[in-house]
C-alpha atoms as a PDB file:
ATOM      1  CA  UNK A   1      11.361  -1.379  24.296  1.00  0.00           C
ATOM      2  CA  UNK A   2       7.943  -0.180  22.986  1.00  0.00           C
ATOM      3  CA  UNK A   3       6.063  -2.442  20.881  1.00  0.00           C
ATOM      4  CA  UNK A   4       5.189  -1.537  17.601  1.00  0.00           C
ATOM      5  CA  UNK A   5       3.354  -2.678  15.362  1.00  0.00           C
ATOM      6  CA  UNK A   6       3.601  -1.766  11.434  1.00  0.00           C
ATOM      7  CA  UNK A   7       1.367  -2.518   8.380  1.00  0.00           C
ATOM      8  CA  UNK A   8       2.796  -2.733   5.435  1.00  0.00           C
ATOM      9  CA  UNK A   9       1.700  -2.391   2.039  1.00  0.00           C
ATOM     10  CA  UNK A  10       2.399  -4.418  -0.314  1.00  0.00           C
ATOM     11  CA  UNK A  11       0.970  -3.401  -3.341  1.00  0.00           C
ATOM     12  CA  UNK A  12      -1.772  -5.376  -5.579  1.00  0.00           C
ATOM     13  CA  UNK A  13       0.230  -8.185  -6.408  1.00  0.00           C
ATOM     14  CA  UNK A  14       3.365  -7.949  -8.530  1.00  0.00           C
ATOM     15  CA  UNK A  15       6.377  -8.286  -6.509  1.00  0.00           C
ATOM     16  CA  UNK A  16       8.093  -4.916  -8.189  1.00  0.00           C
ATOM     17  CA  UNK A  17       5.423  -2.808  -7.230  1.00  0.00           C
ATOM     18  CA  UNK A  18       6.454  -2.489  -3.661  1.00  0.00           C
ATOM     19  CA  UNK A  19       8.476   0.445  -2.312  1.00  0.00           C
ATOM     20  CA  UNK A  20      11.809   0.336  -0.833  1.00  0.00           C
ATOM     21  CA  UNK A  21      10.492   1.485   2.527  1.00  0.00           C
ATOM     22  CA  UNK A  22       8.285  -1.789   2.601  1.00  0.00           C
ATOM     23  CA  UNK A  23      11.374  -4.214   1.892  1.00  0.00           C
ATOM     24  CA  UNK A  24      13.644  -2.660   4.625  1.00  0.00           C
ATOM     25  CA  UNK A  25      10.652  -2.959   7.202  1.00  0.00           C
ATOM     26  CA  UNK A  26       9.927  -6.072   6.351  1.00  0.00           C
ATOM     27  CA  UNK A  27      13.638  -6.957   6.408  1.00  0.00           C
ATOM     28  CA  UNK A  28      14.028  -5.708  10.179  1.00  0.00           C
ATOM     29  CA  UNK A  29      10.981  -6.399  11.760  1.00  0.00           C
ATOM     30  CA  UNK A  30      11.400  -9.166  14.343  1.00  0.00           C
ATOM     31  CA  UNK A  31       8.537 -10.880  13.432  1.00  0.00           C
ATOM     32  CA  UNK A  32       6.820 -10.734  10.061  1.00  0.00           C
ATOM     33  CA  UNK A  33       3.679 -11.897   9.558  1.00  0.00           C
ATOM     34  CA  UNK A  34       1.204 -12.563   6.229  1.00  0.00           C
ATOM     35  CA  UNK A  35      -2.449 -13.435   6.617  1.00  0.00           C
ATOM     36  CA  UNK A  36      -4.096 -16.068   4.785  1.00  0.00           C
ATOM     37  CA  UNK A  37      -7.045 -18.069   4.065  1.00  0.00           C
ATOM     38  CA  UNK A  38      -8.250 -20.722   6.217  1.00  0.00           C
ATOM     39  CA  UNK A  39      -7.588 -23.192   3.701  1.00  0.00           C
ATOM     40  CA  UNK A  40      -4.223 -22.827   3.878  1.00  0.00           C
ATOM     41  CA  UNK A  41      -3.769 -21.535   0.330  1.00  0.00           C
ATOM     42  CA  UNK A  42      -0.963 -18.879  -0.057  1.00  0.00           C
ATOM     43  CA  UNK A  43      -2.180 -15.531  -0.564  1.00  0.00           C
ATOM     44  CA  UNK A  44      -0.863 -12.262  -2.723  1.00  0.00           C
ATOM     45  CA  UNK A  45       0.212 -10.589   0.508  1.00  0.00           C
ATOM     46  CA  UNK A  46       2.676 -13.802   1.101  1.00  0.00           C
ATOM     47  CA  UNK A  47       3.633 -14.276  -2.529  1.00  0.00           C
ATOM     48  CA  UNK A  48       5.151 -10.917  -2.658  1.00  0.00           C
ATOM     49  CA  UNK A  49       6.580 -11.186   0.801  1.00  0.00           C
ATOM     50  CA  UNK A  50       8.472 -14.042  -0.218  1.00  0.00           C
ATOM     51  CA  UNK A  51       9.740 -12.542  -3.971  1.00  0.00           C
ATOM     52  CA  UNK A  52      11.229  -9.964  -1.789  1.00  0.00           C
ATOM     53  CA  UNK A  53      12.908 -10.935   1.119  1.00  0.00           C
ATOM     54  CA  UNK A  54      14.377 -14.008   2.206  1.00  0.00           C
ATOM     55  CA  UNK A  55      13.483 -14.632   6.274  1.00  0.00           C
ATOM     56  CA  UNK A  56      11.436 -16.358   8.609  1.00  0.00           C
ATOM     57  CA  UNK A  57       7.408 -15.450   8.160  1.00  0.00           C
ATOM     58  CA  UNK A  58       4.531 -16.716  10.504  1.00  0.00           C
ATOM     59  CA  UNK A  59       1.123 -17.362   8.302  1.00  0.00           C
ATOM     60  CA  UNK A  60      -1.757 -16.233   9.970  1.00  0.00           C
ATOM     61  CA  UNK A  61      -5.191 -16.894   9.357  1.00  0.00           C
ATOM     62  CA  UNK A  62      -7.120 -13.951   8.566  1.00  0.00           C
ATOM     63  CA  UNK A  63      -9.603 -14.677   6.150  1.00  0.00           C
ATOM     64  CA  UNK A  64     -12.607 -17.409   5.754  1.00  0.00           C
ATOM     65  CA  UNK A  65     -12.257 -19.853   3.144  1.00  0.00           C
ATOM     66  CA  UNK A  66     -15.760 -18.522   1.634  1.00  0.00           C
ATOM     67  CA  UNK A  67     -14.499 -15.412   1.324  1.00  0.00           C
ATOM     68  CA  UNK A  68     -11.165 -17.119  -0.434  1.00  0.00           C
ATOM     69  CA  UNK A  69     -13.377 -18.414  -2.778  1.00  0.00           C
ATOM     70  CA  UNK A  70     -15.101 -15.476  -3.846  1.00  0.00           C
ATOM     71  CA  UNK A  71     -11.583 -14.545  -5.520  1.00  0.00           C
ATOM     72  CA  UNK A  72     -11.094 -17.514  -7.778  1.00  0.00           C
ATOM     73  CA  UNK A  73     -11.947 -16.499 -11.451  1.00  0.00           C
ATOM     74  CA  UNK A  74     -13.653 -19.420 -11.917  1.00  0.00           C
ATOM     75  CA  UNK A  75     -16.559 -19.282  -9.461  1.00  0.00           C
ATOM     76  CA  UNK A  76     -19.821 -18.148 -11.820  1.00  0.00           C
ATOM     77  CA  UNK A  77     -22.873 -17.251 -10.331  1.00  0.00           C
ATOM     78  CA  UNK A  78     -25.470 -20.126 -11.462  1.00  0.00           C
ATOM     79  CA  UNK A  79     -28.705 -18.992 -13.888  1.00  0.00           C
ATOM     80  CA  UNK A  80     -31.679 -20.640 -12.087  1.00  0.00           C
ATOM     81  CA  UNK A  81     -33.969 -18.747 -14.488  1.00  0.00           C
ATOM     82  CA  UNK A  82     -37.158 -17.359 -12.736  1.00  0.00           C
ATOM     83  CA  UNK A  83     -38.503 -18.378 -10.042  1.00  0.00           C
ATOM     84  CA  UNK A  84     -42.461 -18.400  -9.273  1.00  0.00           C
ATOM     85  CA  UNK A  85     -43.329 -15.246  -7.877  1.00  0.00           C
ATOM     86  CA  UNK A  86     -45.727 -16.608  -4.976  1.00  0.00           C
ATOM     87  CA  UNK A  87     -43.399 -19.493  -4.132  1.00  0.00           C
ATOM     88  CA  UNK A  88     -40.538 -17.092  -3.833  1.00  0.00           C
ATOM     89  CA  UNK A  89     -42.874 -14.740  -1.403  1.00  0.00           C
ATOM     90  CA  UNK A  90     -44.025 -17.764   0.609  1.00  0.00           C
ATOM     91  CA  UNK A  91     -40.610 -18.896   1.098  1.00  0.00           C
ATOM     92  CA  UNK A  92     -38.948 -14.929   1.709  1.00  0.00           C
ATOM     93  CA  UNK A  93     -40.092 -15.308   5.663  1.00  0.00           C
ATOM     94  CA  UNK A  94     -37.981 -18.642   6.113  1.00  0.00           C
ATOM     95  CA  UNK A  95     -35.289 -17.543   3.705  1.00  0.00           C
ATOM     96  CA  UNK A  96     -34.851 -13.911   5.388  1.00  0.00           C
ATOM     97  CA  UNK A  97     -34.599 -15.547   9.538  1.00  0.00           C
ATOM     98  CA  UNK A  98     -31.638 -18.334   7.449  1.00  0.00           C
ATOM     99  CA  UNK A  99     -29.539 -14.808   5.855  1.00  0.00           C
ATOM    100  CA  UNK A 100     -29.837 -13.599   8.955  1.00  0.00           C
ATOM    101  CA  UNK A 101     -28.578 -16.923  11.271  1.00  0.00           C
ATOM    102  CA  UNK A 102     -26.101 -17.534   8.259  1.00  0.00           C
ATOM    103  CA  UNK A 103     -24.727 -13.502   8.962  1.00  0.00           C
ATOM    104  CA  UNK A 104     -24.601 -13.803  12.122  1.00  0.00           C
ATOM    105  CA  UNK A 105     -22.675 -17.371  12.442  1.00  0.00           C
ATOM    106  CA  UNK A 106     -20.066 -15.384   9.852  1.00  0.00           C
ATOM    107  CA  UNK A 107     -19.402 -12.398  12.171  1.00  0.00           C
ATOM    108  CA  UNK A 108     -18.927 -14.177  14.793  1.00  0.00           C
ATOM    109  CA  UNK A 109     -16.662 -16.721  12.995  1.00  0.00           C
ATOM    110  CA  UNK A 110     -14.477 -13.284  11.405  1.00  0.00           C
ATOM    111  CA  UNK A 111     -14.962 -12.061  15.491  1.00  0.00           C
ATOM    112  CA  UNK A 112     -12.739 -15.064  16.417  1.00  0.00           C
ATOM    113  CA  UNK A 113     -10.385 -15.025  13.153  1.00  0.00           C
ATOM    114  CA  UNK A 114      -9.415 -11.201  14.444  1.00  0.00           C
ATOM    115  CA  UNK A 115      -9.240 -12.377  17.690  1.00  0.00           C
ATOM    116  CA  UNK A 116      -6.949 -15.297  17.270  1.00  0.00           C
ATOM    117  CA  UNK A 117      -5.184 -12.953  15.251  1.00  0.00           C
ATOM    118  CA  UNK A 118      -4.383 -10.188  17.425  1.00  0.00           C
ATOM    119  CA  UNK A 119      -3.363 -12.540  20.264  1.00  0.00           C
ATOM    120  CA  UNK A 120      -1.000 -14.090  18.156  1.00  0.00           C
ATOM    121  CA  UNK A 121       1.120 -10.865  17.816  1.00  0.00           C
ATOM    122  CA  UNK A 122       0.296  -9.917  21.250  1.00  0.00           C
ATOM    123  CA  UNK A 123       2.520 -13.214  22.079  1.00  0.00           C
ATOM    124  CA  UNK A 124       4.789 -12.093  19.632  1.00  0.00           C
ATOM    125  CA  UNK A 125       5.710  -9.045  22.108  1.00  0.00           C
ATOM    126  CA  UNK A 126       5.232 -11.398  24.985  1.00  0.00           C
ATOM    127  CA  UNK A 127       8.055 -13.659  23.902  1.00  0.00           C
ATOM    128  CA  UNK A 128      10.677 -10.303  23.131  1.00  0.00           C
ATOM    129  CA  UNK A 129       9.427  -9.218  19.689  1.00  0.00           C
ATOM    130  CA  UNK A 130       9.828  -5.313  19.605  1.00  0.00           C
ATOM    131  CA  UNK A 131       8.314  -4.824  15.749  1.00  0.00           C
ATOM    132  CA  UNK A 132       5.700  -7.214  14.206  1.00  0.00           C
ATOM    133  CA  UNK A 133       5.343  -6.508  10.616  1.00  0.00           C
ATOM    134  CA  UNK A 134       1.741  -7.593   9.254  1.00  0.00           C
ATOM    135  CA  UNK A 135       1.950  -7.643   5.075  1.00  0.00           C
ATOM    136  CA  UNK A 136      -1.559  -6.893   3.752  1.00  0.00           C
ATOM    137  CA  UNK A 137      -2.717  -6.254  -0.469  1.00  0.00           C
ATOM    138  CA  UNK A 138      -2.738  -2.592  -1.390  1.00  0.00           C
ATOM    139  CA  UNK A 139      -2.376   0.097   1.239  1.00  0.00           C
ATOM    140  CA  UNK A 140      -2.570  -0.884   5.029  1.00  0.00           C
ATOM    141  CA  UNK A 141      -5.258   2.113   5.079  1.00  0.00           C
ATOM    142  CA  UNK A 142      -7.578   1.306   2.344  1.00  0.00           C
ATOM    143  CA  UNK A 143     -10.094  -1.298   2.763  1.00  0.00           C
ATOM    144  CA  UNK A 144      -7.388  -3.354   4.418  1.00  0.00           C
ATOM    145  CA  UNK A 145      -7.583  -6.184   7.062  1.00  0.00           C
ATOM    146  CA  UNK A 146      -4.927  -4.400   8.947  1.00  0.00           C
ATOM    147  CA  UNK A 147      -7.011  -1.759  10.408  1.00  0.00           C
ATOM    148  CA  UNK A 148      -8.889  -4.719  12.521  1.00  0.00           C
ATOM    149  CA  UNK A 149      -6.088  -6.409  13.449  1.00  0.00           C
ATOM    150  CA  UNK A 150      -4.460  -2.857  15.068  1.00  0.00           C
ATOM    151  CA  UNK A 151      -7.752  -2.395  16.927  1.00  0.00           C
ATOM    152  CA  UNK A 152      -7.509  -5.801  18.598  1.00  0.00           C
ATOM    153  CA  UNK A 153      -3.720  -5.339  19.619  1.00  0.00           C
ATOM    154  CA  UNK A 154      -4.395  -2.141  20.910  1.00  0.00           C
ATOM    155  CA  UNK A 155      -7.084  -3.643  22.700  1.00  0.00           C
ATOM    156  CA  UNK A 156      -4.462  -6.292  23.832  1.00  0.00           C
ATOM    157  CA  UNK A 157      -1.061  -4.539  23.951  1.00  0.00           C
ATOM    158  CA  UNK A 158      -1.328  -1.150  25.864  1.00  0.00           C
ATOM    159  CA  UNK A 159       0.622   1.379  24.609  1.00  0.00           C
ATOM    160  CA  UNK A 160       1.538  -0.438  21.504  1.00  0.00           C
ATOM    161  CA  UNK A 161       2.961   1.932  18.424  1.00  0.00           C
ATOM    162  CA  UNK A 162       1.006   1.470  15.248  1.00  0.00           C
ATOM    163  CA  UNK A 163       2.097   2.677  12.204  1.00  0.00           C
ATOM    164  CA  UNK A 164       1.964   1.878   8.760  1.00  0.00           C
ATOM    165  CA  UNK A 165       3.624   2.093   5.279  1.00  0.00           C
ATOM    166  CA  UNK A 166       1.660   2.791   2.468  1.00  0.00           C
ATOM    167  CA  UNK A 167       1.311   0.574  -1.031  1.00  0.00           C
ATOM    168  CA  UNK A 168       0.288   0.824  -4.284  1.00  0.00           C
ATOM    169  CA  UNK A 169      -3.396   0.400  -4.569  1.00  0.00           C
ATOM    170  CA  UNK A 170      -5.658  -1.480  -6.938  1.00  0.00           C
ATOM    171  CA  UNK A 171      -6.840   1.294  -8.880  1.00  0.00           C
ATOM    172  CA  UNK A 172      -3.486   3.265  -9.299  1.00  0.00           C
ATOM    173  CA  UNK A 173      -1.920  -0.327 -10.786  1.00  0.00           C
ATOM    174  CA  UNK A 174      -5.636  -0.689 -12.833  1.00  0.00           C
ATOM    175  CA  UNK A 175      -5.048   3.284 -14.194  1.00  0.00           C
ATOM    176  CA  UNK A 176      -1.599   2.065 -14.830  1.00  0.00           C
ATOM    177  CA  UNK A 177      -2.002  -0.814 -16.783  1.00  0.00           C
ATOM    178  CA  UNK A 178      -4.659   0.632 -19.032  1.00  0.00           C
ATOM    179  CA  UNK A 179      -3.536   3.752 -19.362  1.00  0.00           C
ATOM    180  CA  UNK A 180      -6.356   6.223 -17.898  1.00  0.00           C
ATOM    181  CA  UNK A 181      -5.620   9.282 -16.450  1.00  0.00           C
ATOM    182  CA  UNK A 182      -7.300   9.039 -12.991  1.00  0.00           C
ATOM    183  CA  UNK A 183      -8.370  12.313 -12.455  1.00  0.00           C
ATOM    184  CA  UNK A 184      -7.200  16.185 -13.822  1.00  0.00           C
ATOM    185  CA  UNK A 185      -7.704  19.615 -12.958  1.00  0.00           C
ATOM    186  CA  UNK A 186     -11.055  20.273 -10.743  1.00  0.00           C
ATOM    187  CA  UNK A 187     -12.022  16.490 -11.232  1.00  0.00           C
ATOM    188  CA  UNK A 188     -13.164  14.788  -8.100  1.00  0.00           C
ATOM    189  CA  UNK A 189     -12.286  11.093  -7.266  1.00  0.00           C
ATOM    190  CA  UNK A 190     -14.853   8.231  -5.793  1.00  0.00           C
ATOM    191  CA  UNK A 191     -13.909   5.335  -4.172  1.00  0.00           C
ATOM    192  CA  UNK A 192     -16.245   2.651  -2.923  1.00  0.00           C
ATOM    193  CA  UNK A 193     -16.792  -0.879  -2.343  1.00  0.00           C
ATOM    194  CA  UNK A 194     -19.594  -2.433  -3.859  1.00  0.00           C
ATOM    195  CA  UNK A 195     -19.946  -5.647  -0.990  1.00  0.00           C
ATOM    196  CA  UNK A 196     -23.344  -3.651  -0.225  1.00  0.00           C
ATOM    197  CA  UNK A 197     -24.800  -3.663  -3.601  1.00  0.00           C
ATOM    198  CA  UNK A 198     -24.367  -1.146  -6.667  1.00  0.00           C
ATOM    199  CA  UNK A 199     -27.343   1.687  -5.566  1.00  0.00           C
ATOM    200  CA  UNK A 200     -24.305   3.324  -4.223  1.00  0.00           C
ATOM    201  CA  UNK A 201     -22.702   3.104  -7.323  1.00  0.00           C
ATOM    202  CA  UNK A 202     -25.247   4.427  -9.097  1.00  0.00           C
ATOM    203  CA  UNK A 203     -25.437   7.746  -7.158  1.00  0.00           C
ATOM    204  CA  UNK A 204     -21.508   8.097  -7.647  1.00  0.00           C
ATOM    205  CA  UNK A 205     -22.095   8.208 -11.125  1.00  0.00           C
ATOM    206  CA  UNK A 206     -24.570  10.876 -10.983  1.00  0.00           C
ATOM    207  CA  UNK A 207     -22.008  13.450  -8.795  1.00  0.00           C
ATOM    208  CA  UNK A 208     -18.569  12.367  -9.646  1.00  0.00           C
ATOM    209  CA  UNK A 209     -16.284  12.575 -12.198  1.00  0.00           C
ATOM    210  CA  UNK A 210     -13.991   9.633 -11.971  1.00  0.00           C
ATOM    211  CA  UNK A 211     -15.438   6.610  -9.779  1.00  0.00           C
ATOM    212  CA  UNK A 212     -13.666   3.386  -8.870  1.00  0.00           C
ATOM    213  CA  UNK A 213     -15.492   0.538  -7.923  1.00  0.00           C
ATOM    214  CA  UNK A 214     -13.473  -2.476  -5.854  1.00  0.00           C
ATOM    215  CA  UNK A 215     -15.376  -5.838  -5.218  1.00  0.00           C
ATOM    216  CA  UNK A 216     -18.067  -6.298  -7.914  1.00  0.00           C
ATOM    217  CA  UNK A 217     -17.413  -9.011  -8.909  1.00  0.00           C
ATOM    218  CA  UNK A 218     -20.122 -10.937  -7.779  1.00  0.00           C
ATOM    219  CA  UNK A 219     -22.887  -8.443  -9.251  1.00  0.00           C
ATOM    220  CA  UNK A 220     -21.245  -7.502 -12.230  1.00  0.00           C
ATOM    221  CA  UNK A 221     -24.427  -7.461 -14.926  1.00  0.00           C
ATOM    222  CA  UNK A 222     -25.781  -5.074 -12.269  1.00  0.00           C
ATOM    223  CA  UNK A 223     -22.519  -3.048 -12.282  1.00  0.00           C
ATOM    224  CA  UNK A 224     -22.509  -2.902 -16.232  1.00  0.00           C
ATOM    225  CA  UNK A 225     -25.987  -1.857 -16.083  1.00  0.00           C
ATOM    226  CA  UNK A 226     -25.791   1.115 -13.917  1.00  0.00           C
ATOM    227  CA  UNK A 227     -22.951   2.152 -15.682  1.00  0.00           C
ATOM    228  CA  UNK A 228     -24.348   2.101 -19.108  1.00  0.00           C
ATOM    229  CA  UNK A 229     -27.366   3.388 -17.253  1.00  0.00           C
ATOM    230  CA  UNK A 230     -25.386   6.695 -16.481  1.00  0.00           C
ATOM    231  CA  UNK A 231     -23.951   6.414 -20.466  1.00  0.00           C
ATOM    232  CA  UNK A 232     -20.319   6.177 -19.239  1.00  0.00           C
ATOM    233  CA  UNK A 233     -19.658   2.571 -20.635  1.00  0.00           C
ATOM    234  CA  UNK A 234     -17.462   3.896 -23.309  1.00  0.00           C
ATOM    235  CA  UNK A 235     -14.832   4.615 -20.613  1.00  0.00           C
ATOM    236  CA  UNK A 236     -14.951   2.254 -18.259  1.00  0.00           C
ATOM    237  CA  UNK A 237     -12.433  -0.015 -17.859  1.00  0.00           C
ATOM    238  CA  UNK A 238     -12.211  -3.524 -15.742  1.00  0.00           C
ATOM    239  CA  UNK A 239      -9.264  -5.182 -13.952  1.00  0.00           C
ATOM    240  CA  UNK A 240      -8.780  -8.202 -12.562  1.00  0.00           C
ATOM    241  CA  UNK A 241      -5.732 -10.145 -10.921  1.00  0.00           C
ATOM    242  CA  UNK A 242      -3.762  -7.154 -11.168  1.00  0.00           C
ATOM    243  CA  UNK A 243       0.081  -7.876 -11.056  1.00  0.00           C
ATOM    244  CA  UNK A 244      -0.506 -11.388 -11.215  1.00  0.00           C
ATOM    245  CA  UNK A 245       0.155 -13.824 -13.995  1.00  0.00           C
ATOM    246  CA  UNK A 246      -3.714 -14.254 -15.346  1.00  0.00           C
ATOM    247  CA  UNK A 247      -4.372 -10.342 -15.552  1.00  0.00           C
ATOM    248  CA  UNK A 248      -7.617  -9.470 -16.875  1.00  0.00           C
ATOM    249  CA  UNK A 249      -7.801  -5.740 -18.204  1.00  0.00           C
ATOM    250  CA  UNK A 250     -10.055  -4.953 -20.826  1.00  0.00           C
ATOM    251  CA  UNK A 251     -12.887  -2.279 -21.640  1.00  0.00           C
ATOM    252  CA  UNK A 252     -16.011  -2.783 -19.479  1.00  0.00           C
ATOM    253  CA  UNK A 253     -17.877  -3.008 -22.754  1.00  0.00           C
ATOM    254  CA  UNK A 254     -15.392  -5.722 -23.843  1.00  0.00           C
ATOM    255  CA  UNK A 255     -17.335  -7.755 -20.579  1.00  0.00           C
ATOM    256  CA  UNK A 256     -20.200  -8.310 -23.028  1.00  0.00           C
ATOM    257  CA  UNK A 257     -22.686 -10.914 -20.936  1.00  0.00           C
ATOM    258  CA  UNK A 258     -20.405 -12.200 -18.685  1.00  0.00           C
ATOM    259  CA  UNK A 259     -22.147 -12.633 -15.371  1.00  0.00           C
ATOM    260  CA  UNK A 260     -19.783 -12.833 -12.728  1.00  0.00           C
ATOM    261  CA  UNK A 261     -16.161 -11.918 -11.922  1.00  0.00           C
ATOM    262  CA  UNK A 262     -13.209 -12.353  -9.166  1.00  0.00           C
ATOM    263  CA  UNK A 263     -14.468 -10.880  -5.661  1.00  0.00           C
ATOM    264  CA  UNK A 264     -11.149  -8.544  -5.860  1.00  0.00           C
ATOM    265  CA  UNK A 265     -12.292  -7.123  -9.147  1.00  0.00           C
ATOM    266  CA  UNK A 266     -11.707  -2.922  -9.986  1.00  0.00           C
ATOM    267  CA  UNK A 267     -13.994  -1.171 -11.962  1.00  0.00           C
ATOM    268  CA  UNK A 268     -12.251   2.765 -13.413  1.00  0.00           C
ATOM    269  CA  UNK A 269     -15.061   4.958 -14.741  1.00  0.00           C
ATOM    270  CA  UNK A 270     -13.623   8.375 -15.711  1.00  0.00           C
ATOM    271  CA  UNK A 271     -15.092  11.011 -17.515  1.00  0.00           C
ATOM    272  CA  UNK A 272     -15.083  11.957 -21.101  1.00  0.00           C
ATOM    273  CA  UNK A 273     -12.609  14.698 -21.658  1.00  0.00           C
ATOM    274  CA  UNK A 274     -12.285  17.367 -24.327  1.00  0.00           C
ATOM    275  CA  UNK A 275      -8.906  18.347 -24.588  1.00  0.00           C
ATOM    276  CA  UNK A 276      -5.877  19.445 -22.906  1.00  0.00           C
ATOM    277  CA  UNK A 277      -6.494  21.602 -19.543  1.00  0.00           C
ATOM    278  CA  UNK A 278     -10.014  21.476 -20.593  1.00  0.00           C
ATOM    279  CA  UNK A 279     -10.896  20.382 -16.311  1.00  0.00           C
ATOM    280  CA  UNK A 280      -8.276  23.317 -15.203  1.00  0.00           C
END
């Protein structure tokens, strides 16, 4: 029997928004597994395992409790005000060599969260599992955990079958739920994280016609700014806990001054369009 390992999408959160195809794998995979924080919390990926099928699932830890944190609505940013310019370039030397310890202490923690991971379905197939089914947010091939966790069982199961079955993502359920047309005619389509900062952002503005931005959250004034910037506020539209019972969509310029959001937050910018076929 040749191991195989799937990952399945599971949508954004709301239990209906999962396809068919997902339920039956998850039904007849041996072994199912969700990943969650290391706090133990339950996760979307498990909450909409368990609204749709009633078995066995193993939890796996898969995610660092900072990084938990980042999603809870709650978490603001704190306003120290302005700090004194030659203190601040005094202390960058110190403060730079601490980022980069504190970086390097997180990769290799996230290292040994894969790791642990991938040797946990490994065993799986050890102990006569033929299909380990690994539930992950949105689709398994977007910005999805899943895509680590098949490189380390590769690494560890040779000859292992990947596949995967696709889920609703983020900004299709965002576009959804406010009602944007994603893209038309000769549009083009952006997609990009911004974990790295918004310059990226801002030159997606500048060439694209519709851009979506996924984890802002924690720069959002910076977001808003490059946005107006680019004078596309007027169409942007922000999403937050999509599927879930607090769901936050509004108008970007509905955001006003708020200074932070959820670490899973989706930002739609399309363009301004004139009329019927008008992109054909």
């Amino acid at each position: 029997m040749t191991p195989t390992l799937v990952g399945v999408g599971v949508g954004p959160g709301d239990p209906e928004l999962v396809t068919m195809q997902a339920v039956r794998v998850l039904r007849e995979a041996d072994v199912v597994m969700v990943p969650v924080a290391d706090t133990g919390e339950e996760g979307r990926a498990e909450r909409v395992v368990r609204a749709n099928v009633d078995r066995d699932i193993r939890r796996q830890v898969f995610a660092l409790a900072a990084g938990a944190d980042r999603d809870r609505p709650d978490r603001d940013v704190p306003d120290r005000g302005r700090p004194d310019r030659e203190a601040a370039d005094r202390g960058r030397p110190d403060r730079e060599a601490a980022d980069r310890k504190a970086a390097d202490r997180e990769a290799a923690d996230r290292e040994a969260v894969w790791d642990a991971a991938g040797e946990a379905v490994a065993a799986a197939y050890a102990a006569g599992a033929g299909t380990v089914a690994f539930a992950t947010i949105g689709d398994p091939n977007v910005y999805s955990t899943f895509s680590y966790l098949a490189e380390t069982v590769r690494r560890l199961v040779p000859g292992v079958v990947v596949r995967t079955v696709p889920g609703i993502t983020a900004m299709q359920a965002l576009a959804a739920a406010s009602g944007t047309v994603l893209v038309e005619g000769r549009e083009s389509l952006v997609l990009l994280p911004l974990t790295a900062g918004v310059e990226t952002l801002r030159h997606a503005l500048e060439a694209h016609d519709t851009v979506v931005a996924y984890k802002g959250g924690h720069v959002l004034p910076d977001v808003l700014a490059a946005v107006t910037a680019a004078g596309r506020l007027d169409t942007a539209v922000f999403g937050a806990a999509l599927g879930l019972p607090g769901e936050d969509v509004r108008p970007a310029a509905a955001l006003g001054a708020r200074r932070t959001a959820p670490y899973l937050s989706t930002l739609l910018v399309p363009p301004s369009r004139s009329g019927r076929g008008a992109r054909l």
